[in-house]
N, C-alpha and C. Protein backbone atom coordinates (compact mmCIF):
# COMPACT_ATOMS: atom_id res chain seq x y z
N UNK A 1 25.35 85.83 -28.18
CA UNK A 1 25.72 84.44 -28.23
C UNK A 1 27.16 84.34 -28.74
N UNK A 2 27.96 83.39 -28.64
CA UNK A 2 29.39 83.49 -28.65
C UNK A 2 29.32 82.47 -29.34
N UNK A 3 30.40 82.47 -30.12
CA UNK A 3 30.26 81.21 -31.41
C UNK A 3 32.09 80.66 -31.10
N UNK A 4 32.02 79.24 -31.15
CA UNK A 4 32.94 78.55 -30.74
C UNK A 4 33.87 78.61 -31.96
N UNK A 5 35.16 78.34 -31.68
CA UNK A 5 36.08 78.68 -32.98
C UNK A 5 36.07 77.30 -33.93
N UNK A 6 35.17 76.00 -33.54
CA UNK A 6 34.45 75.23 -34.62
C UNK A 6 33.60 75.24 -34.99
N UNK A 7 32.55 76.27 -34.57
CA UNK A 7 31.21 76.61 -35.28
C UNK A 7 31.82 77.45 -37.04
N UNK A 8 32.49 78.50 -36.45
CA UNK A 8 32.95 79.40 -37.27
C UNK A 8 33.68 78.91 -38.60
N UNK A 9 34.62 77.60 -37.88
CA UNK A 9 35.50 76.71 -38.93
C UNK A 9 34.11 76.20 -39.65
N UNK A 10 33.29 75.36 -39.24
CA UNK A 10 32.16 74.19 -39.62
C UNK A 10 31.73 75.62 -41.00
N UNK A 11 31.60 77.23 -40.66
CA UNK A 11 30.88 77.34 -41.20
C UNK A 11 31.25 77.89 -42.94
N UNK A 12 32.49 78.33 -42.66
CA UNK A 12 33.52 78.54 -43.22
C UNK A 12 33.80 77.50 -44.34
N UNK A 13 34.02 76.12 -43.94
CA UNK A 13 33.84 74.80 -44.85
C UNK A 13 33.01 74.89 -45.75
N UNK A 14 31.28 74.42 -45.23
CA UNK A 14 30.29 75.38 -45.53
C UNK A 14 30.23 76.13 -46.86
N UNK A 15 30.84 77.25 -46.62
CA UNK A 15 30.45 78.84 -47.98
C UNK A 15 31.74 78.15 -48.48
N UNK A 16 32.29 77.16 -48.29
CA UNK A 16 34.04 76.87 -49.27
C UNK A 16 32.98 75.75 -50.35
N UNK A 17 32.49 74.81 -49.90
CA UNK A 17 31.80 74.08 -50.69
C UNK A 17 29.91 74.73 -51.55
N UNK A 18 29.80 75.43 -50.54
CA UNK A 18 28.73 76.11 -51.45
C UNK A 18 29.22 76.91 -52.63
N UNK A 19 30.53 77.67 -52.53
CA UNK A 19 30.98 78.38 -53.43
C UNK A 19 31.58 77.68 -54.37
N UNK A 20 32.15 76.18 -54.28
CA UNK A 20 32.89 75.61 -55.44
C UNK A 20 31.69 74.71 -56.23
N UNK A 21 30.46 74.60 -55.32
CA UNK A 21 29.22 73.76 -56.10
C UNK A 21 29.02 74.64 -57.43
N UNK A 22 28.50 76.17 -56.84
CA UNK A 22 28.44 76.88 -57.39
C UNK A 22 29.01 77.36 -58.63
N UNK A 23 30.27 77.47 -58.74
CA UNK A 23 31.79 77.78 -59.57
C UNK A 23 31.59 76.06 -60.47
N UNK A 24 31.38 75.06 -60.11
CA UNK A 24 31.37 73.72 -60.66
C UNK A 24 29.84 73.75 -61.55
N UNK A 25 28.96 74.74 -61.44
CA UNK A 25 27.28 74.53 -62.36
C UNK A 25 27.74 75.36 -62.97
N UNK A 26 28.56 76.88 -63.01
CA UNK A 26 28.96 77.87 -63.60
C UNK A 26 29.72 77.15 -64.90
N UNK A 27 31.00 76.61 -64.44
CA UNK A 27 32.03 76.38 -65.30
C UNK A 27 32.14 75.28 -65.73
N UNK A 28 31.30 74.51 -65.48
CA UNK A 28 31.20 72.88 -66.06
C UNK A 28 30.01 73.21 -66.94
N UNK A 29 28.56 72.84 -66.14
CA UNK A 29 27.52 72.22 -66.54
C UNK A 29 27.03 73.44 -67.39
N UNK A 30 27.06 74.62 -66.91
CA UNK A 30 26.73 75.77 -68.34
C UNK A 30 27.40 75.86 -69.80
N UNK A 31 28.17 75.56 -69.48
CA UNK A 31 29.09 75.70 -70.67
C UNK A 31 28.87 73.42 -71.77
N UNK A 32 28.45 72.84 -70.94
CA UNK A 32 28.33 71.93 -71.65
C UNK A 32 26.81 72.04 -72.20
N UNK A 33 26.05 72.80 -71.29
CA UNK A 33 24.72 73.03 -71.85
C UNK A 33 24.72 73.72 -72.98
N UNK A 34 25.27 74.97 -73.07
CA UNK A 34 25.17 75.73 -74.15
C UNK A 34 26.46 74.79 -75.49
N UNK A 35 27.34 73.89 -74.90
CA UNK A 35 27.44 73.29 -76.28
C UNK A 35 26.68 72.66 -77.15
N UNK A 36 25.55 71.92 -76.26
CA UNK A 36 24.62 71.39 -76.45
C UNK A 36 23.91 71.90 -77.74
N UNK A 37 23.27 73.19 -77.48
CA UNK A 37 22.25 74.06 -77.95
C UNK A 37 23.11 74.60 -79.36
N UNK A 38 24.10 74.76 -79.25
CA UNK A 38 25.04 75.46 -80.31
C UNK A 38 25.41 74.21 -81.27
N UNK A 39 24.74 75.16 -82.81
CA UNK A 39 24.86 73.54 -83.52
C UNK A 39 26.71 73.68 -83.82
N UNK A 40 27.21 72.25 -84.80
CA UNK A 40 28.29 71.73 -84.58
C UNK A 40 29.13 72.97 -85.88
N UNK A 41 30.54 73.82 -85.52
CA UNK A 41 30.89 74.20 -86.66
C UNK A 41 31.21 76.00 -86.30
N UNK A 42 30.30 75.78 -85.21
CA UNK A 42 30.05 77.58 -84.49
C UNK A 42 31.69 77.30 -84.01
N UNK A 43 32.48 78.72 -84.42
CA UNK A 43 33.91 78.63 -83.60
C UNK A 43 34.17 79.11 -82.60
N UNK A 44 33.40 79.65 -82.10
CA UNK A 44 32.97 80.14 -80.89
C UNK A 44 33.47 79.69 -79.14
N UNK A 45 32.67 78.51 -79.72
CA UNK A 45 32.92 77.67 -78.07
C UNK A 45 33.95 76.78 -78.67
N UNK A 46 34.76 76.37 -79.76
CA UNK A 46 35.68 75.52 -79.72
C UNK A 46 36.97 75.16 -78.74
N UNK A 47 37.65 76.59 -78.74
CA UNK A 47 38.71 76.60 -77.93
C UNK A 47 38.44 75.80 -76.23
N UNK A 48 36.65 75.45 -75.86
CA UNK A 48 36.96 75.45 -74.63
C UNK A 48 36.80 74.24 -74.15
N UNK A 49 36.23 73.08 -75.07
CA UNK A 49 35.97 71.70 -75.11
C UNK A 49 37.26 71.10 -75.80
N UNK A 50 38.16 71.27 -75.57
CA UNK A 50 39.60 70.45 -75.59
C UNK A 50 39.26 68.83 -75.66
N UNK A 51 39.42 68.00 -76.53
CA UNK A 51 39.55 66.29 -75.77
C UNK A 51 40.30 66.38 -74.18
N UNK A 52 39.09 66.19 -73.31
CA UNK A 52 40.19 65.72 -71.98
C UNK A 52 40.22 66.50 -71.15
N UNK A 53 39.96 67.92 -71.94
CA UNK A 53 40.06 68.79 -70.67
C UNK A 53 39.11 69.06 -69.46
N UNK A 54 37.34 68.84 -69.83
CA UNK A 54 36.63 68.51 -69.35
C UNK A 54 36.66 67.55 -68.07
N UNK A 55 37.24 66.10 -68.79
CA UNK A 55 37.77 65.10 -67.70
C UNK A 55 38.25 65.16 -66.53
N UNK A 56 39.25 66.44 -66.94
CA UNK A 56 40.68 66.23 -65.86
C UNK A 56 40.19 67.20 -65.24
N UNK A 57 39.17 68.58 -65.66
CA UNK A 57 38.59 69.22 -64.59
C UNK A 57 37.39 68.60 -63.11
N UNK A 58 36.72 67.62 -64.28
CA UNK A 58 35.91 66.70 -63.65
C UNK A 58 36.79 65.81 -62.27
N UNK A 59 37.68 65.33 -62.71
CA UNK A 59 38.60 64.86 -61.83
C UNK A 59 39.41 65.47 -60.77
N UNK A 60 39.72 66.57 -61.36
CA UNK A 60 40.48 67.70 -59.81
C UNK A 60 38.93 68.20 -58.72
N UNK A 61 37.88 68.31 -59.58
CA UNK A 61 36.57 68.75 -58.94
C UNK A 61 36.02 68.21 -58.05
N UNK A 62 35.90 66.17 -58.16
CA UNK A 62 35.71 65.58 -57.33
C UNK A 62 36.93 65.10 -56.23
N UNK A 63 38.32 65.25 -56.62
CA UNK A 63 39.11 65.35 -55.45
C UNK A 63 39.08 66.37 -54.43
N UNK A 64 38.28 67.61 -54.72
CA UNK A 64 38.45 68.36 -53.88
C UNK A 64 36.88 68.47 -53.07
N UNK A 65 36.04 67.95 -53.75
CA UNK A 65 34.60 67.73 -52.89
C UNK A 65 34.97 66.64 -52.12
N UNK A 66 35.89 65.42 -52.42
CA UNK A 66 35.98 64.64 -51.23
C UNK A 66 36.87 64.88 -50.35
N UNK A 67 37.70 65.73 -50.97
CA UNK A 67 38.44 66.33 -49.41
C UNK A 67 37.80 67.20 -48.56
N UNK A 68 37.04 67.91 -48.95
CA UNK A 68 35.95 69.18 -48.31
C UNK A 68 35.42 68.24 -47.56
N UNK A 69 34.90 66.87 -47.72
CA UNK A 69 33.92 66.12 -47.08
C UNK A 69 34.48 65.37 -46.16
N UNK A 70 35.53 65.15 -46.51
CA UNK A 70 36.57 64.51 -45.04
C UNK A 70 36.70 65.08 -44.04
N UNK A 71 37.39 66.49 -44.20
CA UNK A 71 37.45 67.65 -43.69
C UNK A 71 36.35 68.18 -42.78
N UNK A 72 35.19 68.19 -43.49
CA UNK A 72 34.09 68.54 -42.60
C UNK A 72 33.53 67.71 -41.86
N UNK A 73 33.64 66.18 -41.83
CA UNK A 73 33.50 65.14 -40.80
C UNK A 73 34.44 65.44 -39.91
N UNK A 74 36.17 65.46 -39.78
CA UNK A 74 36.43 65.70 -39.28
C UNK A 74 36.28 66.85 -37.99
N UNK A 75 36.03 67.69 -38.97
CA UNK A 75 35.49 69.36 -38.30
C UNK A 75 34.50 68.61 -36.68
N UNK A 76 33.18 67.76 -38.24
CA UNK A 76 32.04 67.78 -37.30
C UNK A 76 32.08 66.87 -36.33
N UNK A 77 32.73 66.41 -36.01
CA UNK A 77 33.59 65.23 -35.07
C UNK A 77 33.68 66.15 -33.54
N UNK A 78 35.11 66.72 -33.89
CA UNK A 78 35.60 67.32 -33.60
C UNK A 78 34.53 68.79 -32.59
N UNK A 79 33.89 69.01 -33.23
CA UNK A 79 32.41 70.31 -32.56
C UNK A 79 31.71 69.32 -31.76
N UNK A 80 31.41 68.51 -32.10
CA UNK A 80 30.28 67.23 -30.81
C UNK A 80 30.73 66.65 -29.90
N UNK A 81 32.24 66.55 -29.99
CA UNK A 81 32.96 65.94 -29.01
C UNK A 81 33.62 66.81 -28.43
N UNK A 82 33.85 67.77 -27.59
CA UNK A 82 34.68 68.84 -27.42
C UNK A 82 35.21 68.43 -26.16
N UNK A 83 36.82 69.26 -25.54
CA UNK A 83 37.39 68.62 -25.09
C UNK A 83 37.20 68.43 -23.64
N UNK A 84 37.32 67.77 -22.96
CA UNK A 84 36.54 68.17 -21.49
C UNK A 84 38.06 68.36 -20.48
C-alpha cells in the first residue's frame, strides 16, 4: 500500500502532539503532583516552582497545542480534498 505524502505529514503531526502531551504530564503535572505530596520547607523541589514560571510554561504549552491543532485541520483539509 503506498501512503500519500499527507497521510505521512497527518501522521507525523500526530507523534508531534502525542509526544508534547506526553512531555506536558511529565514536566508539568508530575512535578506539581509531587509538590503536592512533599510537605512545605523540603529544599529539594524549591528551585523549580519559581512564582510564574509554571504560568508562562502553561502559556507557551497551550500556544503550541493550538497551533498543532490548526495545523492539523489544515493538514486534514487538505488529505480529503485532494487535488484533481
Amino acid at each position: 500500500m503506498k501512503a500519500r505524502g499527507g497521510t505521512v505529514l497527518a501522521w507525523s503531526l500526530y507523534e508531534l502532539g502525542a509526544t508534547s502531551f506526553a512531555m506536558n504530564l511529565l514536566s508539568l503535572h508530575l512535578p506539581l503532583d509531587i509538590a503536592g505530596r512533599v510537605t512545605r520547607g523540603s529544599e529539594k523541589f524549591s528551585l523549580a516552582f519559581k512564582p510564574g514560571r509554571i504560568t508562562r510554561l502553561r502559556a507557551t504549552r497551550d500556544g503550541f497545542v493550538a497551533e498543532c491543532d490548526r495545523l492539523a485541520d489544515v493538514f486534514r483539509a487538505m488529505s480529503d480534498n485532494p487535488p484533481a
